[in-house]
C-alpha atoms as a PDB file:
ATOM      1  CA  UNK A   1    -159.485 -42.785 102.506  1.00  0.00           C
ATOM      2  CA  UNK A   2    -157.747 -42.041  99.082  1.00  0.00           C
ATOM      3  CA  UNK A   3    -154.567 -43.779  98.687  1.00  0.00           C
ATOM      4  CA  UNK A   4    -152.282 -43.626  95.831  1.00  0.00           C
ATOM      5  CA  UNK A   5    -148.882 -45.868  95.354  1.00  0.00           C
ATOM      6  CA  UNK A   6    -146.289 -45.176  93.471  1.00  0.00           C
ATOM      7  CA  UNK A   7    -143.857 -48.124  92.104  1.00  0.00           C
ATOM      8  CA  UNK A   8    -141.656 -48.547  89.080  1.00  0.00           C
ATOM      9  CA  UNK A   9    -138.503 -45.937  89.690  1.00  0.00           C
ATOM     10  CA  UNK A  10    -135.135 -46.621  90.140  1.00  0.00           C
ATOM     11  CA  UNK A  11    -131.521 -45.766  88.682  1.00  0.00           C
ATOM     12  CA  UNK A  12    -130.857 -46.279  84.717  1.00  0.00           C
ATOM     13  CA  UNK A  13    -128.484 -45.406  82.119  1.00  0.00           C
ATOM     14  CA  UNK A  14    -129.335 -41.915  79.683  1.00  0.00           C
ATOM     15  CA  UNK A  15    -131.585 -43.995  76.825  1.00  0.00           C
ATOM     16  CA  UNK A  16    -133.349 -46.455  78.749  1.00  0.00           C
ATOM     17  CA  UNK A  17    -136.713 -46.866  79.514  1.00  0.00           C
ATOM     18  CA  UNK A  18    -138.727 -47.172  82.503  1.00  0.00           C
ATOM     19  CA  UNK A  19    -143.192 -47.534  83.517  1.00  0.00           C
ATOM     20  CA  UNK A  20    -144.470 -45.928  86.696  1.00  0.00           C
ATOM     21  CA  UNK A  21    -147.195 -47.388  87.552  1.00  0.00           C
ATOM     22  CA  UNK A  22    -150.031 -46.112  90.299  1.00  0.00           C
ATOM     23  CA  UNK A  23    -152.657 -47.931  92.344  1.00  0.00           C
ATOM     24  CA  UNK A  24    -155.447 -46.424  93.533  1.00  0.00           C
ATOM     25  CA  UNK A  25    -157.924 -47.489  95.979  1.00  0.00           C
ATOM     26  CA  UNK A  26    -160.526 -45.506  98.369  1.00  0.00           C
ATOM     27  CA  UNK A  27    -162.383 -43.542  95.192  1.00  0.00           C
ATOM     28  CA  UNK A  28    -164.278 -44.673  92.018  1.00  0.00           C
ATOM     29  CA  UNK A  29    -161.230 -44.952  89.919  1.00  0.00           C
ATOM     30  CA  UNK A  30    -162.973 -44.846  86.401  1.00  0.00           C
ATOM     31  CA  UNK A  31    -164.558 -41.212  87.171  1.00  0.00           C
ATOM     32  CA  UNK A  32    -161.330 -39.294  87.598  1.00  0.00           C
ATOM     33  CA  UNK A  33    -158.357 -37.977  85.479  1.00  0.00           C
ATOM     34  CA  UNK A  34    -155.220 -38.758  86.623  1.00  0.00           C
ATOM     35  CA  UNK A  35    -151.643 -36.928  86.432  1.00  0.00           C
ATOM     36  CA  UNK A  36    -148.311 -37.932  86.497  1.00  0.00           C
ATOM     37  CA  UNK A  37    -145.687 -34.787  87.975  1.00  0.00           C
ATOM     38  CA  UNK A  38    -142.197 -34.629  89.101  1.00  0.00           C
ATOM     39  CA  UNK A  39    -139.736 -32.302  91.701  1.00  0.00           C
ATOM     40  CA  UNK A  40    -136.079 -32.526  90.815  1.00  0.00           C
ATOM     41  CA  UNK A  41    -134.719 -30.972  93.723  1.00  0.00           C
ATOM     42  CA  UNK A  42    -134.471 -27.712  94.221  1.00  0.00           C
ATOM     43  CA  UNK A  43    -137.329 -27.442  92.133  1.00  0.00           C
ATOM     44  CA  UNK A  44    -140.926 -26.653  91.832  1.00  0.00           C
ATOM     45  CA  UNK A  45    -142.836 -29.530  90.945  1.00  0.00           C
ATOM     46  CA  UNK A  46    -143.985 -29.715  87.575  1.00  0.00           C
ATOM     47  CA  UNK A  47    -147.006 -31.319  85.142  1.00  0.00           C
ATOM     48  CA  UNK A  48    -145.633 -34.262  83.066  1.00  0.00           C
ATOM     49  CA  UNK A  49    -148.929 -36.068  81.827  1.00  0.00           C
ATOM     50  CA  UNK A  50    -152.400 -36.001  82.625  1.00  0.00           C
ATOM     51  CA  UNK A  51    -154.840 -38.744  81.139  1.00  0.00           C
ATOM     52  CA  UNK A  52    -159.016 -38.208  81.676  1.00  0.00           C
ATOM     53  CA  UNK A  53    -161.565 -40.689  82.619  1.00  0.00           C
ATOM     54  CA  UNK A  54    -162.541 -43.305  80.212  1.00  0.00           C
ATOM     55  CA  UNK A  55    -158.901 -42.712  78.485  1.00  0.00           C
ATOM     56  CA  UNK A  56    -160.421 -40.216  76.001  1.00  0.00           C
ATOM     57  CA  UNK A  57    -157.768 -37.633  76.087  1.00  0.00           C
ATOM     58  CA  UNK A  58    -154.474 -37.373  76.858  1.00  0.00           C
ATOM     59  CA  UNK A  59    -152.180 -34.259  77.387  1.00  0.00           C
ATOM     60  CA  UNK A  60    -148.057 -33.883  77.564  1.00  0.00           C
ATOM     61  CA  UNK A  61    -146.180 -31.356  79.112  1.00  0.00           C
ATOM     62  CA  UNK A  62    -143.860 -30.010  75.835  1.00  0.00           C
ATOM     63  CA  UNK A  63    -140.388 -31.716  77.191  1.00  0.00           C
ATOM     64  CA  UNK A  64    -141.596 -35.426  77.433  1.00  0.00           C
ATOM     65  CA  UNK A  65    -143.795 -35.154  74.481  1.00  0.00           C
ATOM     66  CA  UNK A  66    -142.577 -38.312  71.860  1.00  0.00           C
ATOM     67  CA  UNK A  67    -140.993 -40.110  74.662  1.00  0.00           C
ATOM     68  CA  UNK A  68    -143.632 -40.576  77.636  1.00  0.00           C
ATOM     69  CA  UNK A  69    -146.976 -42.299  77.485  1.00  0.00           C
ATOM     70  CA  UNK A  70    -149.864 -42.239  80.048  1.00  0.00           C
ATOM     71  CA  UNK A  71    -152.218 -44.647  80.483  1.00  0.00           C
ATOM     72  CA  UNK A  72    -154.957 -46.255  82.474  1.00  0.00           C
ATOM     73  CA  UNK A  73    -156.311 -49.771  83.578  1.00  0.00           C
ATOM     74  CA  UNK A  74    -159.988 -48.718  85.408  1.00  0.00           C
ATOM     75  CA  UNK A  75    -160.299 -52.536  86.151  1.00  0.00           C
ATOM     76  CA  UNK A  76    -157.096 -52.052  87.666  1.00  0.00           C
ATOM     77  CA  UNK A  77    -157.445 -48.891  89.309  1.00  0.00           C
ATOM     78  CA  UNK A  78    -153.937 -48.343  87.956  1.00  0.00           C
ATOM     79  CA  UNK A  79    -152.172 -45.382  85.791  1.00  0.00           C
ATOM     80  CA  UNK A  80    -148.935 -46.324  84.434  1.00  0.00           C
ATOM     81  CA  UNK A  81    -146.731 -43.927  83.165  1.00  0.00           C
ATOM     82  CA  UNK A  82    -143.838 -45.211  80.540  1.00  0.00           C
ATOM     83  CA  UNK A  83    -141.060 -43.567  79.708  1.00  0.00           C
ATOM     84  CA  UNK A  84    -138.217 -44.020  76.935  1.00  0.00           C
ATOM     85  CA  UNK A  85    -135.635 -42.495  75.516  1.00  0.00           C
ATOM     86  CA  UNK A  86    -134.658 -41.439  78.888  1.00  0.00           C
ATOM     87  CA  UNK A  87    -132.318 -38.272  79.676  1.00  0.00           C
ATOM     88  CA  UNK A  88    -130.395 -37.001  82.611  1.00  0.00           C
ATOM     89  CA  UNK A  89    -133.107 -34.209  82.575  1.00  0.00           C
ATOM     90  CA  UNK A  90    -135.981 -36.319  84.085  1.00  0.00           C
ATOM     91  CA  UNK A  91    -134.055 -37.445  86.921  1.00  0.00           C
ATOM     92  CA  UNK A  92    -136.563 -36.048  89.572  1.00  0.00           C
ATOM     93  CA  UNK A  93    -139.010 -37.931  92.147  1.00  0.00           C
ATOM     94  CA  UNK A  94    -142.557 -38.559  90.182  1.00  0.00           C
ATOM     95  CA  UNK A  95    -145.739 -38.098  91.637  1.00  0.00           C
ATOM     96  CA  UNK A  96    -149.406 -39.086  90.489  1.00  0.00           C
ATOM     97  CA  UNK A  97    -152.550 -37.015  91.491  1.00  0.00           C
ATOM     98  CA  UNK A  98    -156.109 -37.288  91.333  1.00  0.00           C
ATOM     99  CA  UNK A  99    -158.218 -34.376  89.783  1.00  0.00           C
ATOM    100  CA  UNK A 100    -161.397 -33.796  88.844  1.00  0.00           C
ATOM    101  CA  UNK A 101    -160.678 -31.918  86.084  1.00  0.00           C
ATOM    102  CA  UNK A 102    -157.817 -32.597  82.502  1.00  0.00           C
ATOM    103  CA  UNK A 103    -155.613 -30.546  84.661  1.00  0.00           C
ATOM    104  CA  UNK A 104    -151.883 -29.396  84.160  1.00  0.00           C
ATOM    105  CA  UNK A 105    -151.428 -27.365  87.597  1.00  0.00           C
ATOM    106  CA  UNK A 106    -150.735 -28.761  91.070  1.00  0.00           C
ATOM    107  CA  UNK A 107    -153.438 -27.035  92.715  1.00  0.00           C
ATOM    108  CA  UNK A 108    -156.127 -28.876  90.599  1.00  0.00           C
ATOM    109  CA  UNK A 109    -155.283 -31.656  92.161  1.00  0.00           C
ATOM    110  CA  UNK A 110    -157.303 -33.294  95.243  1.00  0.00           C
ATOM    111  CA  UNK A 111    -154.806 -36.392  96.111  1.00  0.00           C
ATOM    112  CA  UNK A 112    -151.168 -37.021  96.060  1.00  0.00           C
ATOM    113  CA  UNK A 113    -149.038 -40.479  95.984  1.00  0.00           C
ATOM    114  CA  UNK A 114    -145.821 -40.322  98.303  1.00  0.00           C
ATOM    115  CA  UNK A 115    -143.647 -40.529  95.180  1.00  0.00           C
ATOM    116  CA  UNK A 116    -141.152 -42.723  93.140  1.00  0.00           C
ATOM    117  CA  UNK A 117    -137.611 -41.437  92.772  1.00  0.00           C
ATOM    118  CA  UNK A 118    -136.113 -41.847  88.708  1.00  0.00           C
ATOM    119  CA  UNK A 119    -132.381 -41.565  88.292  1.00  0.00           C
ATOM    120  CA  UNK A 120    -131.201 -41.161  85.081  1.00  0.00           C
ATOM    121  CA  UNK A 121    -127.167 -41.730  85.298  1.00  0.00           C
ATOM    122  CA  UNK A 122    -125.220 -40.531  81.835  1.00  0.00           C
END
């Protein structure tokens, strides 16, 4: 089965920086886009990046846009996600997805990681 781990969060200071990162095993890695979301709580959970197969194209949702970067290793089966210039703002728990599609909703998604919680302290 599809199987996606999370690793990378943990508690910083407002300004640092920090890389998700993703494994993926149990599908052809190479073939899918991949998204990175988050759920601060008592939130919805929202798009934050979205990368497509073969690392053609990239998309940023407007309040990470300059300080996050997605990107893929297919050899790796890994999506990392790195993020400067943090602010108190992205404290939430980060989630990537699988889709089949350069998708920005959760619904267009087919497979979830358990999470990684981000704490940014000011």
């Amino acid at each position: 089965q599809v199987q996606l781990v999370e690793s990378g969060g943990g508690l910083v200071q407002a300004g640092a920086a920090l890389r998700l990162s993703c494994a993926a095993s149990g599908l052809t890695f190479s073939m899918y886009n991949m998204g990175w979301f988050r759920q601060a709580p008592g939130k919805e959970r929202e798009f934050v990046a979205a990368v497509s197969s073969s690392s053609l194209r990239t998309y940023y949702a407007d309040p990470v846009k300059g300080r996050f970067t997605i990107s893929r290793d297919d050899g790796k089966n890994t999506v990392y996600l790195q993020m400067n210039s943090l602010r108190t703002e992205d404290t939430a728990v980060y989630y990537c997805a699988v889709s089949g599609t350069m998708a920005t909703t959760v619904r267009e998604y087919l497979y979830w990681g358990q999470g990684t919680q981000v704490t940014v302290s000011s």
